[in-house]
Protein backbone atom coordinates (compact mmCIF):
# COMPACT_ATOMS: atom_id res chain seq x y z
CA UNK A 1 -86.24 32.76 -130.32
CA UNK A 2 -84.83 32.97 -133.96
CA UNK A 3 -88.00 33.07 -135.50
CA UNK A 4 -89.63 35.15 -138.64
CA UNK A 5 -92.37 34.84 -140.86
CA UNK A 6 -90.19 34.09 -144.48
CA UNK A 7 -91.96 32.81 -147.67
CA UNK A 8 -91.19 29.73 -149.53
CA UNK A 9 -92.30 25.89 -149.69
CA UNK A 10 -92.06 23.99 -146.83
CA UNK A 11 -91.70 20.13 -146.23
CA UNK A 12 -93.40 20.25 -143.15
CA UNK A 13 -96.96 18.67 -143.56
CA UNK A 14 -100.17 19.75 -141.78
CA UNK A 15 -100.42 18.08 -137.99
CA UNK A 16 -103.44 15.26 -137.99
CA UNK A 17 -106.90 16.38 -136.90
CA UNK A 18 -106.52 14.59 -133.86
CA UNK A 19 -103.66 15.11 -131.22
CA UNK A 20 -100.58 13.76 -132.76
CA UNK A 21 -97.94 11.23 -131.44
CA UNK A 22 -94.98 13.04 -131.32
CA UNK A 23 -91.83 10.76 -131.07
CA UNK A 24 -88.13 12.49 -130.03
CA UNK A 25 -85.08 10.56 -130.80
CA UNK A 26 -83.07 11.67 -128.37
CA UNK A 27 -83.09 12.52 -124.82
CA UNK A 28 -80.58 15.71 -124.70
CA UNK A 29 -80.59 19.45 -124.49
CA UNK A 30 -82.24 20.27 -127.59
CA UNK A 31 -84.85 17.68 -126.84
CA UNK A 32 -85.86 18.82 -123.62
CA UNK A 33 -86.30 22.27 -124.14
CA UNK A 34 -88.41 21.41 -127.33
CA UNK A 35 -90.92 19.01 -125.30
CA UNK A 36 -90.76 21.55 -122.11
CA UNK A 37 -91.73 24.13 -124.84
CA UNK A 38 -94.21 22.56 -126.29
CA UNK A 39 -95.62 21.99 -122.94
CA UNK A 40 -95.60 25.66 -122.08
CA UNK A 41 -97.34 26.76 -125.13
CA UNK A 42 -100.05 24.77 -124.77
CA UNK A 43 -99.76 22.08 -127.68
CA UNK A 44 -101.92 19.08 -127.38
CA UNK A 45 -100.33 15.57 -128.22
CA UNK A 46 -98.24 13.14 -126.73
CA UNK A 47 -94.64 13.72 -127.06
CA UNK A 48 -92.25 10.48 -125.78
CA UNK A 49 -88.45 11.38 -125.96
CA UNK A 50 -86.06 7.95 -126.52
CA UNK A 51 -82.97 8.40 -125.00
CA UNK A 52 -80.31 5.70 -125.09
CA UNK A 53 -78.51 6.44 -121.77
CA UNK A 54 -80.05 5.10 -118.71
CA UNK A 55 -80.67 9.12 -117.66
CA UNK A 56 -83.46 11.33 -118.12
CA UNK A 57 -82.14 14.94 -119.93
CA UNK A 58 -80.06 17.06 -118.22
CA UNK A 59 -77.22 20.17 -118.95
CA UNK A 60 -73.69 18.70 -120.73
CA UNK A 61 -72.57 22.47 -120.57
CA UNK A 62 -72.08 21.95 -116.96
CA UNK A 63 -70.64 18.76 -117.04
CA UNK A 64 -67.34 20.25 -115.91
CA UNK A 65 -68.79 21.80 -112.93
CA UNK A 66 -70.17 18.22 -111.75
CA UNK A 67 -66.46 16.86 -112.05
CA UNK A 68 -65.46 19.75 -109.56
CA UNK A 69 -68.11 18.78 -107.17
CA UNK A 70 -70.41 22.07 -107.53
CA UNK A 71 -72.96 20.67 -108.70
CA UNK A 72 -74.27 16.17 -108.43
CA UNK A 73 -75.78 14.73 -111.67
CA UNK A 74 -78.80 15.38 -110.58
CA UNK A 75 -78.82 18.79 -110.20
CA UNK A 76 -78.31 19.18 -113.49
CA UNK A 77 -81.42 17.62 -115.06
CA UNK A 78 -83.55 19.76 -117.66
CA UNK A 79 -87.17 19.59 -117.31
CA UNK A 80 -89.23 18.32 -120.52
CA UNK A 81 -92.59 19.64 -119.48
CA UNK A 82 -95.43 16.93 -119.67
CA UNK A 83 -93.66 14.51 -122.07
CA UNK A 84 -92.77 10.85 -121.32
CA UNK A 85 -89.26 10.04 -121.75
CA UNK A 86 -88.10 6.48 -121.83
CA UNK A 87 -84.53 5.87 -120.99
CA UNK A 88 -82.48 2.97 -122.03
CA UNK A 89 -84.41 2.72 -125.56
CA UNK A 90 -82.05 3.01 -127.85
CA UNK A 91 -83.17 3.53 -131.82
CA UNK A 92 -81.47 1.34 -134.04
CA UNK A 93 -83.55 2.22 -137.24
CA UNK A 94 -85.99 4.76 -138.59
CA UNK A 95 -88.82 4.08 -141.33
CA UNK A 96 -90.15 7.43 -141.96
CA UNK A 97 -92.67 5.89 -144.68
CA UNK A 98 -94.34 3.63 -141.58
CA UNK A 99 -94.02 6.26 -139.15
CA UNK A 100 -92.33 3.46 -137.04
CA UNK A 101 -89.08 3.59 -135.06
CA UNK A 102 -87.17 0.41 -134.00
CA UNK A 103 -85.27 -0.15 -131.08
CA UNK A 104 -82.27 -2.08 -130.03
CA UNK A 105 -84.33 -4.82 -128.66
CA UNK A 106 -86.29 -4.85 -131.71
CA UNK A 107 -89.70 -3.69 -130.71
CA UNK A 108 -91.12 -0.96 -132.62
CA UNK A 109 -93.02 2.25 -132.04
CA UNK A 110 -95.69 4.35 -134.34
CA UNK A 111 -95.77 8.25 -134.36
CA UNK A 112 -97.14 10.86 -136.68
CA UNK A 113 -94.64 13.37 -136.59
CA UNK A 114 -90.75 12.40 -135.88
CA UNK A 115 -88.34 14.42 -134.43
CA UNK A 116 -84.74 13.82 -134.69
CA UNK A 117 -82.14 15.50 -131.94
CA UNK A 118 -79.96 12.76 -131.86
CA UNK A 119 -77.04 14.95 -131.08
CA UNK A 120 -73.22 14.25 -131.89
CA UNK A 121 -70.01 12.01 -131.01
CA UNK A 122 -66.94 12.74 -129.35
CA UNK A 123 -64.14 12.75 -132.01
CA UNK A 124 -61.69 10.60 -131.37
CA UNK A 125 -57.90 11.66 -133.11
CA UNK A 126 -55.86 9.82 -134.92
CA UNK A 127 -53.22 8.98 -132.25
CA UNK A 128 -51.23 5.64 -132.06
CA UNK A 129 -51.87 3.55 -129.20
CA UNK A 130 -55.42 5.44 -128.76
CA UNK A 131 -56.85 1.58 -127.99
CA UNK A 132 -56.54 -1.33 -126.26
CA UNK A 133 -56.68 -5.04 -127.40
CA UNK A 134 -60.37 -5.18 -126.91
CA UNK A 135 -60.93 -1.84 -129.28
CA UNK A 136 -62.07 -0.03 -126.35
CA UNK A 137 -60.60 3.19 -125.45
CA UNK A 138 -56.92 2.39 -123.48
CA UNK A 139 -57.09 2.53 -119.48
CA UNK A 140 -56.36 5.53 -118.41
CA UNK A 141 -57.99 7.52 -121.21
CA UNK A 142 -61.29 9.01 -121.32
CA UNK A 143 -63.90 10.89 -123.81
CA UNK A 144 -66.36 13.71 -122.06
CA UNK A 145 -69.53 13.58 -123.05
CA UNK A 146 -72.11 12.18 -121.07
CA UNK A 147 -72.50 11.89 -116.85
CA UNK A 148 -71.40 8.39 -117.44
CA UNK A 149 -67.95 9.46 -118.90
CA UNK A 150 -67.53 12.08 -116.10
CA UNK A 151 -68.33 9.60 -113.41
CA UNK A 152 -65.50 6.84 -114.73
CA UNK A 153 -63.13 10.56 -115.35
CA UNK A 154 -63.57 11.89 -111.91
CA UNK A 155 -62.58 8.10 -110.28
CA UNK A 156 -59.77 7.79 -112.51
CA UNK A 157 -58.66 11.27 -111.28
CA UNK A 158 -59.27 10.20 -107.42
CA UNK A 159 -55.94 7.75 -107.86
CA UNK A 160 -53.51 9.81 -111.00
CA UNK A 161 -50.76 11.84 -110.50
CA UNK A 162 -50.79 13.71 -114.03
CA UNK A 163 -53.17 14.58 -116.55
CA UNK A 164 -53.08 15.70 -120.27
CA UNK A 165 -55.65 16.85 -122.23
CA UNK A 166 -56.12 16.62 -125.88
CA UNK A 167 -57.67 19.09 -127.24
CA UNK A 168 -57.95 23.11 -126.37
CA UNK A 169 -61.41 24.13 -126.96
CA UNK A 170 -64.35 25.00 -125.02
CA UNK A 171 -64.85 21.65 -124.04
CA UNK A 172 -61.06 21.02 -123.25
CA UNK A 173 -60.35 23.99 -121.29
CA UNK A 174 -63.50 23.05 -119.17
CA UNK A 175 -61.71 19.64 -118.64
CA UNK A 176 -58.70 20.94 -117.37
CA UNK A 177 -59.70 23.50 -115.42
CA UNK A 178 -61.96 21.28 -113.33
CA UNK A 179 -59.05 18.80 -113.07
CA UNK A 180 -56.82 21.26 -111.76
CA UNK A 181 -59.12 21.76 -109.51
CA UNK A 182 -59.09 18.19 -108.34
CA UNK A 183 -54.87 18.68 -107.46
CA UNK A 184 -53.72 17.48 -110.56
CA UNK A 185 -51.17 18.94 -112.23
CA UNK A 186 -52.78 19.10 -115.74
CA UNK A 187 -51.72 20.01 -119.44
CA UNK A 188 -53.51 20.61 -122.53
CA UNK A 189 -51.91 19.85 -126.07
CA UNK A 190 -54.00 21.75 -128.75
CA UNK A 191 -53.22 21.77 -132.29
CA UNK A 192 -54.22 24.89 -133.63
CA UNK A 193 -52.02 28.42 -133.13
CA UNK A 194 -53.70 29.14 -129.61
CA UNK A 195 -56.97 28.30 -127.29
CA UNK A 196 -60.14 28.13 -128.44
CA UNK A 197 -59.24 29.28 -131.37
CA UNK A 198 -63.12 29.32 -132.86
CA UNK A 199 -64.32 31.96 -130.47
CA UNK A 200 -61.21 33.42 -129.44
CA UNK A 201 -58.46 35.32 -131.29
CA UNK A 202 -54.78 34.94 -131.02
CA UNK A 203 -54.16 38.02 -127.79
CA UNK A 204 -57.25 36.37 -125.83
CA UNK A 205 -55.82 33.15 -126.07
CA UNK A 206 -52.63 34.21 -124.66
CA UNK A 207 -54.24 35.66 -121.92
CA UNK A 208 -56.56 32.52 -121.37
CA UNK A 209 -53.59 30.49 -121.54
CA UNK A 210 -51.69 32.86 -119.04
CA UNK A 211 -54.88 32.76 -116.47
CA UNK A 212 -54.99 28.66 -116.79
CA UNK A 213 -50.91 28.30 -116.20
CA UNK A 214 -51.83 30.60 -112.69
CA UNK A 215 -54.44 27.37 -112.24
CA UNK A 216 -51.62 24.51 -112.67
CA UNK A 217 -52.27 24.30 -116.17
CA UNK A 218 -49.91 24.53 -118.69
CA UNK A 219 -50.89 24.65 -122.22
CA UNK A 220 -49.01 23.76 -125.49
CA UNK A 221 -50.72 25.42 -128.51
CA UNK A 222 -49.30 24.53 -132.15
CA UNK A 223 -48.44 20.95 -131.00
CA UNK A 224 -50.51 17.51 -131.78
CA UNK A 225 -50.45 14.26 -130.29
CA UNK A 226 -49.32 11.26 -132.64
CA UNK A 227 -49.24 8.38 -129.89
CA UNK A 228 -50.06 7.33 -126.74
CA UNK A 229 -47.46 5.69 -124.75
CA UNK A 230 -47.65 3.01 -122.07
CA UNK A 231 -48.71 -1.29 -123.08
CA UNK A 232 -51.55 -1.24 -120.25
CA UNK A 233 -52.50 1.83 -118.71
CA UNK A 234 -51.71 5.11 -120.88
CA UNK A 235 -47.78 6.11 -119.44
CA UNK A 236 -47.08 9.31 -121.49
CA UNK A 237 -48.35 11.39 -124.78
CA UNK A 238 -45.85 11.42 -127.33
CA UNK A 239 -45.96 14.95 -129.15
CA UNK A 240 -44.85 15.34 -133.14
CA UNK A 241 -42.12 17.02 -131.96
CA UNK A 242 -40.60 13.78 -130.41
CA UNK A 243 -41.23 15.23 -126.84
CA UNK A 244 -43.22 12.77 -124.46
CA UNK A 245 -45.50 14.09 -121.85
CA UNK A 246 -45.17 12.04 -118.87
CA UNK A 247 -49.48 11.09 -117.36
CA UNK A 248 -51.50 8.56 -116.31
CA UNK A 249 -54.62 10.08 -117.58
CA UNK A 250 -55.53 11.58 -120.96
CA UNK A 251 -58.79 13.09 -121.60
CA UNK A 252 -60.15 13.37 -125.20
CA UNK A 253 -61.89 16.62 -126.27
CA UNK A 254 -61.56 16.42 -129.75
CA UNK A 255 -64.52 18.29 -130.71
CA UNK A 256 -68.30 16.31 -131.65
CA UNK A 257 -69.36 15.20 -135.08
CA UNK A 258 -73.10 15.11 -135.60
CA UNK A 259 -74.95 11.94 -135.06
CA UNK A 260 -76.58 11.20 -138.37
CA UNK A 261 -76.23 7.64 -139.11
CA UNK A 262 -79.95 6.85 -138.02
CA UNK A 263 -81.25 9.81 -141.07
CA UNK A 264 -78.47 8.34 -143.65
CA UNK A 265 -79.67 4.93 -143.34
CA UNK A 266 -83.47 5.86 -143.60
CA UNK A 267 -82.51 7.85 -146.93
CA UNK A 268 -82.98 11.32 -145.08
CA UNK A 269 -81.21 14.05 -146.36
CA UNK A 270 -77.81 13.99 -145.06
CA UNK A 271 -74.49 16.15 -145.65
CA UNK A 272 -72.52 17.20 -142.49
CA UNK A 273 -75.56 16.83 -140.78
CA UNK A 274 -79.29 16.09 -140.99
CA UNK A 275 -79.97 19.07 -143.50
CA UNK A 276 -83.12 20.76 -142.60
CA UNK A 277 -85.15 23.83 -144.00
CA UNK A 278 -86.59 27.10 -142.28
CA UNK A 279 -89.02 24.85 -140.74
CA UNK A 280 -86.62 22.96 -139.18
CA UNK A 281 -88.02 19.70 -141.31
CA UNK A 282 -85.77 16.84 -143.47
CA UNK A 283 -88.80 15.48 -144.87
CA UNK A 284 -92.60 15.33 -144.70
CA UNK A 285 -93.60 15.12 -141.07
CA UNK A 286 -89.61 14.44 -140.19
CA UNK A 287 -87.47 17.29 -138.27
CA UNK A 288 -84.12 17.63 -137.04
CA UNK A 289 -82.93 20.23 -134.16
CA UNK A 290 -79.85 20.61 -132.28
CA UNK A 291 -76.39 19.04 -132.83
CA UNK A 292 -77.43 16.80 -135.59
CA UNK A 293 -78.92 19.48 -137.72
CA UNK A 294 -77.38 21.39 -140.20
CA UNK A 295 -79.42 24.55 -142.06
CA UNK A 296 -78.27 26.96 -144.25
CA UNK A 297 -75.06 24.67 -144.57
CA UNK A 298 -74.24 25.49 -140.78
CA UNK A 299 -74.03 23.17 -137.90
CA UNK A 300 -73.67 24.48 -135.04
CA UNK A 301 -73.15 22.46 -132.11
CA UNK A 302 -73.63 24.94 -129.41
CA UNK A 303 -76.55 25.07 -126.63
CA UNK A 304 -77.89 28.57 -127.64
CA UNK A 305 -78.66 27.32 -131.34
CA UNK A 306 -80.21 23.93 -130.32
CA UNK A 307 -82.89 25.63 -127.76
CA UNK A 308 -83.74 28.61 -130.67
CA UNK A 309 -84.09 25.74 -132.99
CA UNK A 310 -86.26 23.55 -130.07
CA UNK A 311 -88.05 27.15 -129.82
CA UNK A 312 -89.12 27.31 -133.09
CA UNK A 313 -90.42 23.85 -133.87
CA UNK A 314 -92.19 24.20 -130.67
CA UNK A 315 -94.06 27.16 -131.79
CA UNK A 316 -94.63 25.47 -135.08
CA UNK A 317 -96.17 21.85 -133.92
CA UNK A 318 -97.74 23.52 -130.66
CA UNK A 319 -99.71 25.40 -132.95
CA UNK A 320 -98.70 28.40 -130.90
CA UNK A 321 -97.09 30.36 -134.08
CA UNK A 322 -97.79 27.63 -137.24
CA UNK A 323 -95.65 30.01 -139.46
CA UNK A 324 -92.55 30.42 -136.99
CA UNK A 325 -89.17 30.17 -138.97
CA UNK A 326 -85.61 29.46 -137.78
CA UNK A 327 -83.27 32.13 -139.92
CA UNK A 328 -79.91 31.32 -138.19
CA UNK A 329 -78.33 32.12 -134.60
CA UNK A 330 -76.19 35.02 -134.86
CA UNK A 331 -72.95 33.25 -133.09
CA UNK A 332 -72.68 33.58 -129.09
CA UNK A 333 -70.54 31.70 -127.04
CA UNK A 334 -69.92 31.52 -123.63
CA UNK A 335 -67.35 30.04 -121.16
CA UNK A 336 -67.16 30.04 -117.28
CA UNK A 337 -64.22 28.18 -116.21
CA UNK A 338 -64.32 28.61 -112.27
CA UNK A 339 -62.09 32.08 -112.16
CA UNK A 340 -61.60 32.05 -116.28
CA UNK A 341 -64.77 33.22 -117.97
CA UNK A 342 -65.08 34.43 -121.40
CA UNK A 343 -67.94 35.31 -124.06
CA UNK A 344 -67.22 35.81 -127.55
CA UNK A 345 -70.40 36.83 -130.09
CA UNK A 346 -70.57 37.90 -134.22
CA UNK A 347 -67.46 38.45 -136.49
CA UNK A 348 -63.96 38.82 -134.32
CA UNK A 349 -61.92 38.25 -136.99
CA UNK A 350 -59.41 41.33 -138.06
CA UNK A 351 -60.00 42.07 -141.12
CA UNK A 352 -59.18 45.70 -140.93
CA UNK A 353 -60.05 48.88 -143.05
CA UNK A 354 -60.10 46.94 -146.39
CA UNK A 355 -63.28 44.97 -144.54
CA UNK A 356 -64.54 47.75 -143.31
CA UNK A 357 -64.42 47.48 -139.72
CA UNK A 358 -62.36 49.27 -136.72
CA UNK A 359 -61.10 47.51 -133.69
CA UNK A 360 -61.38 48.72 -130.36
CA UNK A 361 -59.12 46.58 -127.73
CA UNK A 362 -58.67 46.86 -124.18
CA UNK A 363 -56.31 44.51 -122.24
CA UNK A 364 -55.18 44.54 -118.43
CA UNK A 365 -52.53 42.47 -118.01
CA UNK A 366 -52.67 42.76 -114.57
CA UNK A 367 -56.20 41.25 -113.79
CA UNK A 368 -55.87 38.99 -116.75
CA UNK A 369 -58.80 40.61 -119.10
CA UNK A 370 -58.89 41.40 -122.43
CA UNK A 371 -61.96 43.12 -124.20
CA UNK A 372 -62.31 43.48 -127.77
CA UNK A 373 -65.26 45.14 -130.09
CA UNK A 374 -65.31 44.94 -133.90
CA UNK A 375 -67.00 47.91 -135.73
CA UNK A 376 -68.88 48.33 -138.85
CA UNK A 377 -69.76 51.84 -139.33
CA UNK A 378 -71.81 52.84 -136.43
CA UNK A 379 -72.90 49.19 -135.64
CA UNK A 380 -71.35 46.26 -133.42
CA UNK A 381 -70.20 43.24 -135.57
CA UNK A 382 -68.56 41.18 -133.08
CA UNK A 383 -66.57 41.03 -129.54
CA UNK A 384 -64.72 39.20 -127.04
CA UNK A 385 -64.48 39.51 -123.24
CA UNK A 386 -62.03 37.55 -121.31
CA UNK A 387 -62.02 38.21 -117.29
CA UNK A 388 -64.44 40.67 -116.59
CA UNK A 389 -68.06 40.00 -118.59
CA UNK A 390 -69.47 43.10 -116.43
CA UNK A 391 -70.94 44.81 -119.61
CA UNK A 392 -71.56 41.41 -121.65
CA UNK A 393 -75.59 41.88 -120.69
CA UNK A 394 -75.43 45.52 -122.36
CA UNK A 395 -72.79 44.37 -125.30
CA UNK A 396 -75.16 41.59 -126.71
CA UNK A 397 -78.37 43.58 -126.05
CA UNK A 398 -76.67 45.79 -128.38
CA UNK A 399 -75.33 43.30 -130.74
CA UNK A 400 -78.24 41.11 -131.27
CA UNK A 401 -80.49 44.04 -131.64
CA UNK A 402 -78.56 45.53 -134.50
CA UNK A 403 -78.83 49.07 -132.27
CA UNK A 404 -76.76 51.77 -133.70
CA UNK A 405 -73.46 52.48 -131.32
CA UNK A 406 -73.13 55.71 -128.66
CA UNK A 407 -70.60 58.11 -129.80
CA UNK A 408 -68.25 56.86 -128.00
CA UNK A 409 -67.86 53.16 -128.50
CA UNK A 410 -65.46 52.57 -125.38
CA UNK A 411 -68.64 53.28 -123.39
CA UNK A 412 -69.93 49.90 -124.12
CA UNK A 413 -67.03 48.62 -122.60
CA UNK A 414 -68.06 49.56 -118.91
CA UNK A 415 -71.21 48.87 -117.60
CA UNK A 416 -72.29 52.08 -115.80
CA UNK A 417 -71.83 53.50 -120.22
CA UNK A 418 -73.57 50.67 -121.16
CA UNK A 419 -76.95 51.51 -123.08
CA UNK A 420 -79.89 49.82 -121.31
């Protein structure tokens, strides 16, 4: 948990003398973990987590692994401790001055303190042809986001012959991999220089895009989609180049914008996201965690950030640790693509001697890994491992701890060297 004890004013207002109503709009990953939380630490209140799909929480990092089969829907359900969650109620409005929220059917319910974890939306590109007559997405093309959208993709992908993703990021690569996996010969058009290109530099995205074409997927970084072909169904992606990639099933992952329309139109503070402080709170009584928060100008739309942020405002409202603080997440990300896996933490960038680091690299071309460390001084800055995460326990220990380095660096790189 990203927590300290830092000074300064806070908009968070004392909890009532009786057990508050806590109400949770939003029934994902960040809000789960902060009602289980709150459950484990002991705090006393009702908690009631609105969620608009007809599910109760569960894991979207594994969403990929449910469209391979490994695991069913329901095996991926989070548990949210003693709270009530109530599916199917979606919030429509927020009046933070009646403590009220409003719901699509237009009944309303009164809390004392409101949480928001409302999440984010799949981006949707600017391609031609993207939708059909009705405004709806065209047939043949899907967003992943929800168990919903990866029940409709994996029937679609029971009956195509081809698929191309858009999009070559965490969530992308996911996609394809676990359509490859299905038989389908897949490809992924990504616009930036190479794969995941916000975790991973430009050598580890070679060799992730060298370990994917060994899965029947081919990847084509440095190109974007302008249109989608085909007057019913989807027929072909039509590249800027002029080149036309014949499928019958295109998968969206775009990236996610956070969800903040709720905050904007109840006068919250909003700017990428729901801007919150070191208490994790947009207003008097009012907090924001996960996806749809944004502190210290940062959103950061991972899992690891949303469940330190749940952590913390846990702590706080439980009563457990009233003075807990969220100070940032140092960045950590993580990948497991069936035989692909990847983790990627701190600064990777190159910035060389006139930034003061050193680079230690370490690629096998052979087994398809690739292992980088970035060095300030005598301390770890940053890293990537691509293909073999033996030492990635021992690496992050190190790197999250701010430890001082062995004298030999490479060490760190095996785990038998590994400190413990």
């Amino acid at each position: 948990m990203t927590a300290g004890h830092a000074e300064g004013a806070s908009m968070a207002v004392p909890a009532p003398a009786t057990a508050p109503r806590i109400a949770v709009v939003g029934a994902g990953m960040a809000a789960a973990r902060f009602a289980q939380q709150f459950s484990a630490l002991g705090g006393a209140g009702e908690i009631v987590l609105y969620g608009a799909e007809p599910r109760a929480p569960y894991n979207r990092v594994l969403l990929a692994d449910v469209l391979t089969g490994r695991y069913d829907a329901q095996a991926i359900a989070l548990p949210t401790g003693a709270a009530v969650v109530r599916t199917g109620r979606e919030v429509t409005a927020l009046d933070p001055a009646a403590r009220t929220v409003r719901f699509a059917d237009g009944t309303t319910a009164a809390h004392d303190v409101l949480v928001l974890a409302t999440g984010a939306n799949p981006v949707l590109p600017p391609i031609r042809g993207l939708h059909a007559p009705d405004g709806g997405l065209k047939e043949g093309v899907h967003s992943f986001r929800t168990v919903a959208d990866c029940g409709r993709l994996a029937a679609d992908a029971a009956h195509a012959s081809r698929a191309v993703v858009v999009g070559g990021g965490v969530l992308g690569v996911s996609a394809a991999r676990a359509l490859a996996a299905a038989g389908l010969p897949v490809e992924i058009v990504h616009q930036a220089p190479h794969l995941v290109e916000r975790h991973l530099d430009e050598e580890a995205g070679a060799v992730l895009r060298r370990g994917l074409a060994e899965l029947g997927v081919e990847s084509y970084p440095g190109n974007r989609a302008r249109a989608l072909r085909g007057t019913g169904r989807v027929t072909g992606v039509e590249l800027a180049t002029g080149h036309v990639l014949d499928t019958d099933l295109v998968v969206l992952a775009c990236g996610v914008a956070p969800r903040t329309g709720l905050a904007r139109a109840a006068g919250l503070p909003v700017a990428a996201g729901i801007t919150v402080d070191d208490t994790l709170a947009c207003a008097p009584g009012v907090y924001a965690i996960g996806d749809c928060a944004e502190h210290r100008g940062a959103v950061h739309g991972l899992a690891g950030p949303a469940w330190e942020q749940a952590d913390v405002l846990a702590a706080r409202l439980s009563g457990a640790d009233p003075a807990a603080r969220y100070t940032g997440t140092r960045p950590y990300a993580r990948l497991t693509a069936g035989p692909l896996e990847y983790a990627a933490f701190g600064d990777c960038a190159d910035p060389g001697p006139a930034g003061g680091t050193d680079v230690l690299r370490l690629s096998d071309a052979t087994r398809g890994s690739y292992k980088k460390l970035v060095l300030r001084g005598d301390r770890l800055v940053g890293g990537i491992l691509l293909g073999d995460l033996a030492a990635v326990g021992a690496l992050t220990r190190v790197f999250e701890r701010d430890e001082q380095l062995p004298a030999d660096p490479l060490d760190l790189l095996t785990i038998q060297g590994a400190p413990r």
